[in-house]
Protein backbone atom coordinates (compact mmCIF):
# COMPACT_ATOMS: atom_id res chain seq x y z
CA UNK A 1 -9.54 9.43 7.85
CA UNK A 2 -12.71 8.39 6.15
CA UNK A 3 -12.25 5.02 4.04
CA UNK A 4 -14.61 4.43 0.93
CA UNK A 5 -15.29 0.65 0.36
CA UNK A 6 -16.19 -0.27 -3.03
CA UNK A 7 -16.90 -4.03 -3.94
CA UNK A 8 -17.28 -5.21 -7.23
CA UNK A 9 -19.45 -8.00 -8.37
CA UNK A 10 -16.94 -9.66 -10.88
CA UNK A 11 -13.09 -9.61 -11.54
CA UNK A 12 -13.39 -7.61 -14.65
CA UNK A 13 -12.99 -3.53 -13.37
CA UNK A 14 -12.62 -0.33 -14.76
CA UNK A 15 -10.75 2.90 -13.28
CA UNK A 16 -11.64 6.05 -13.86
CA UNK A 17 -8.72 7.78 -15.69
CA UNK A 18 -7.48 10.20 -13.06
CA UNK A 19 -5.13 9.54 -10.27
CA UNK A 20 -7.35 8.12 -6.97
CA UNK A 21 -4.85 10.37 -5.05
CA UNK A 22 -4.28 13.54 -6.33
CA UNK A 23 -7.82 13.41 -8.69
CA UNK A 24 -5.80 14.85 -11.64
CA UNK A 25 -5.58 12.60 -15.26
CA UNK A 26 -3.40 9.93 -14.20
CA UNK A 27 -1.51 9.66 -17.52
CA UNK A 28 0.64 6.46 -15.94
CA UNK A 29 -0.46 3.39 -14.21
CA UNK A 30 0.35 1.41 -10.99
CA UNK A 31 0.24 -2.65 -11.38
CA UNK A 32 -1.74 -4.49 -8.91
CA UNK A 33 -1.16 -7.82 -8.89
CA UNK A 34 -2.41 -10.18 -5.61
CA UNK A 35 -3.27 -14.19 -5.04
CA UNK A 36 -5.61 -15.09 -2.45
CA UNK A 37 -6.63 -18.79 -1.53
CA UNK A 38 -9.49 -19.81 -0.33
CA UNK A 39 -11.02 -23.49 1.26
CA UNK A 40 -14.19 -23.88 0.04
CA UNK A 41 -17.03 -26.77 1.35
CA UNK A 42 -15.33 -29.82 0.52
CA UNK A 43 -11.71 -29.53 1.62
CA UNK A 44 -10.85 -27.78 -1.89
CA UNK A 45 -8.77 -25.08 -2.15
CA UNK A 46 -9.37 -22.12 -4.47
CA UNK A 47 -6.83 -19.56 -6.02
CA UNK A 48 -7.79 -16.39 -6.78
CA UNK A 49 -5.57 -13.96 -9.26
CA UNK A 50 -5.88 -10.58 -9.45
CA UNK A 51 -4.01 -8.07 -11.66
CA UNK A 52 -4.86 -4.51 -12.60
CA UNK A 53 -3.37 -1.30 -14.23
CA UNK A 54 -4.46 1.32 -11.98
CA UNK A 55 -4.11 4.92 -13.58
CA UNK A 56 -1.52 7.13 -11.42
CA UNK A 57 0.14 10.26 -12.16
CA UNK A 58 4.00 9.77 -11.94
CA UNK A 59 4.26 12.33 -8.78
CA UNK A 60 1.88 10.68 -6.94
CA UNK A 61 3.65 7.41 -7.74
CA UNK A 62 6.52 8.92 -6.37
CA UNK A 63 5.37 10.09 -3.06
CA UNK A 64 3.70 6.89 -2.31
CA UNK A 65 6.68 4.43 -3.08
CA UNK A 66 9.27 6.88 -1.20
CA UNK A 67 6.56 6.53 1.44
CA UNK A 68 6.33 2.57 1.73
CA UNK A 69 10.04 1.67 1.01
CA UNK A 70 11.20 1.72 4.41
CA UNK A 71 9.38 -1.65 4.62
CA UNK A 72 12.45 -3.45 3.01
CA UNK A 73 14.99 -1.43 5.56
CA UNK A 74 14.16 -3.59 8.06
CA UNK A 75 15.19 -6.65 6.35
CA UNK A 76 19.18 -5.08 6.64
CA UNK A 77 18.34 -4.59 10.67
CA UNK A 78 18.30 -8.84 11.22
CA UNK A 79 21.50 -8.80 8.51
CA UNK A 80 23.28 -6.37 10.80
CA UNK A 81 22.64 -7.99 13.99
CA UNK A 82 23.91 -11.52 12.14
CA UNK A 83 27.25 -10.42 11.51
CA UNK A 84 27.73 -8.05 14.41
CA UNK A 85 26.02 -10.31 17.45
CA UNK A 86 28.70 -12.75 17.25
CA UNK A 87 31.58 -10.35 17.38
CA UNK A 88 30.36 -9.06 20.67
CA UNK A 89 30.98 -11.00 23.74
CA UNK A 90 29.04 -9.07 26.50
CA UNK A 91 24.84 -8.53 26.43
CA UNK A 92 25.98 -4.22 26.79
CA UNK A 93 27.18 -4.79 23.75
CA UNK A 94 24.33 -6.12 22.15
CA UNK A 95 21.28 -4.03 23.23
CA UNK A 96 23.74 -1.10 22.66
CA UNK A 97 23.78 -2.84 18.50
CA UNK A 98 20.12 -3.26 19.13
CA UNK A 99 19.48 0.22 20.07
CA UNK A 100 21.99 1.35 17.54
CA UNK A 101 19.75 -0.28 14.37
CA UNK A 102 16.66 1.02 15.98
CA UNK A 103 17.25 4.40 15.79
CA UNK A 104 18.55 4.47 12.61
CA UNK A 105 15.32 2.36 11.08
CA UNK A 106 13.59 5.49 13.22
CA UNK A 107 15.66 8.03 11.50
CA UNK A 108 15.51 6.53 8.25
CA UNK A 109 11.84 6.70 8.44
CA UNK A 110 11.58 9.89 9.53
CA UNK A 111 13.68 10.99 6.37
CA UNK A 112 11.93 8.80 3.98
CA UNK A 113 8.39 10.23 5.37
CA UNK A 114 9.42 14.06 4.73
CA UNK A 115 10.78 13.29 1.94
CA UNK A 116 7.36 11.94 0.56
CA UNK A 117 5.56 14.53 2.01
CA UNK A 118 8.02 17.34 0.37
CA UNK A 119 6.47 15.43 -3.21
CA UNK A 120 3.08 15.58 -2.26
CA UNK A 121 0.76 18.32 -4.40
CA UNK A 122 -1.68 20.32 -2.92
CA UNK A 123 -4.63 18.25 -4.09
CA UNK A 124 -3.33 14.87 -2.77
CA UNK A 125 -5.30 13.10 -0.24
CA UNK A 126 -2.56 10.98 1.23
CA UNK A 127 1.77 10.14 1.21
CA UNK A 128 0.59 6.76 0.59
CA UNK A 129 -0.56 4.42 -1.74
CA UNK A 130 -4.38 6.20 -1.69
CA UNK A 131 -6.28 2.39 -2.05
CA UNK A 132 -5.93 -0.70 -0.54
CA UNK A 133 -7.29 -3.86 -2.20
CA UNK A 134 -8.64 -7.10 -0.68
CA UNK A 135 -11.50 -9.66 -1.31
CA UNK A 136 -14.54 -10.24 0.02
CA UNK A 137 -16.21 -13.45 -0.77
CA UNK A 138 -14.04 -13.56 -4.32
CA UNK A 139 -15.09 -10.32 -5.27
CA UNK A 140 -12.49 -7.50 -5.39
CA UNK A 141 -12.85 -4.57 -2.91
CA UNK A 142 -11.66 -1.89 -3.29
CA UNK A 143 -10.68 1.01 -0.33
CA UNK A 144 -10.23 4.44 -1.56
CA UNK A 145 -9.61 7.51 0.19
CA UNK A 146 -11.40 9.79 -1.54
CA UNK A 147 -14.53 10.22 -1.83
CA UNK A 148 -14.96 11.24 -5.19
CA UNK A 149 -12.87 8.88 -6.92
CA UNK A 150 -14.70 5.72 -5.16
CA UNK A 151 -17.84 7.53 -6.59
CA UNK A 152 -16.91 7.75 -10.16
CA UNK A 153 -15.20 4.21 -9.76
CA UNK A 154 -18.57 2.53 -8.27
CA UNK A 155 -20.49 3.99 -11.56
CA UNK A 156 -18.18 2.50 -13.57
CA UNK A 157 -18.46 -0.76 -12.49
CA UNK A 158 -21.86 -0.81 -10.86
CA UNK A 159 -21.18 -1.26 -7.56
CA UNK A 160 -22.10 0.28 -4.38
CA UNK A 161 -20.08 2.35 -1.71
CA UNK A 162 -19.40 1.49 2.06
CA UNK A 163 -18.50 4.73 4.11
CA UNK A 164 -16.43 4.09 6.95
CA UNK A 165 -13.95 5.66 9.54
């Protein structure tokens, strides 16, 4: 899939008002909010806030966060293995309780992925979230998947795009 870096020269940025995954009016928005530190020359650290309102329509908001919440599934998988690990008293035992969680963090994703897909609209680019957001030298930057949408963004804010694979 093609990835469209945009970087913007300051903190302040402006989205276009259509969802950056489906490309229809997002009349809803998604809150982006990250912290990055940085050591600059000197020994002296630097915080960086970041917090935007990113315009999503609610079906798209849907899809992606059905997509990405298996992510805090796995945190019952270590719970599980703390109360049941000491209750077993032979290593069968174990990597059967092992093997056990697995598959059902593998089934669970498996439902948790069709069911984001079985949201998805025709016009939608991705199940996911359809940007990812990092720095680059204390800039924001921006990844977008479609093409489009990182155009019209980039206008808006005067910045350039990055094509990449």
């Amino acid at each position: 899939m093609t990835i469209f870096r945009v970087v913007t020269r300051d903190g302040h940025v402006k989205f276009p008002v259509k969802c950056p995954c489906c490309n229809e009016r997002g009349i809803s928005s998604v809150h982006h909010h990250s912290s990055e530190n940085y050591e600059k020359s000197g020994g002296f650290q630097v915080k960086s806030t970041y917090s935007f309102d990113i315009p999503y329509c609610e079906t798209c908001q849907r899809h992606a966060k059905m997509y990405n919440s298996d992510l805090k599934y796995l945190a019952f998988i270590p719970i599980i293995l703390l109360f049941v690990v000491p209750m077993l008293k032979t290593d069968i035992g174990f990597i059967s309780i092992i093997i056990m969680c697995f598959i059902l963090f593998l089934g669970l994703r498996w439902f948790l992925h069709n069911q984001s897909n079985s949201l998805m609209k025709d016009t939608c680019i991705t199940n996911e979230w359809a940007y990812k957001f990092t720095t680059l030298q204390l800039k924001p930057n921006f990844l977008f998947f479609r093409k489009d949408y990182a155009e019209e963004y980039a206008s808006l804010n005067g910045s350039i795009i990055q094509e990449s694979e």
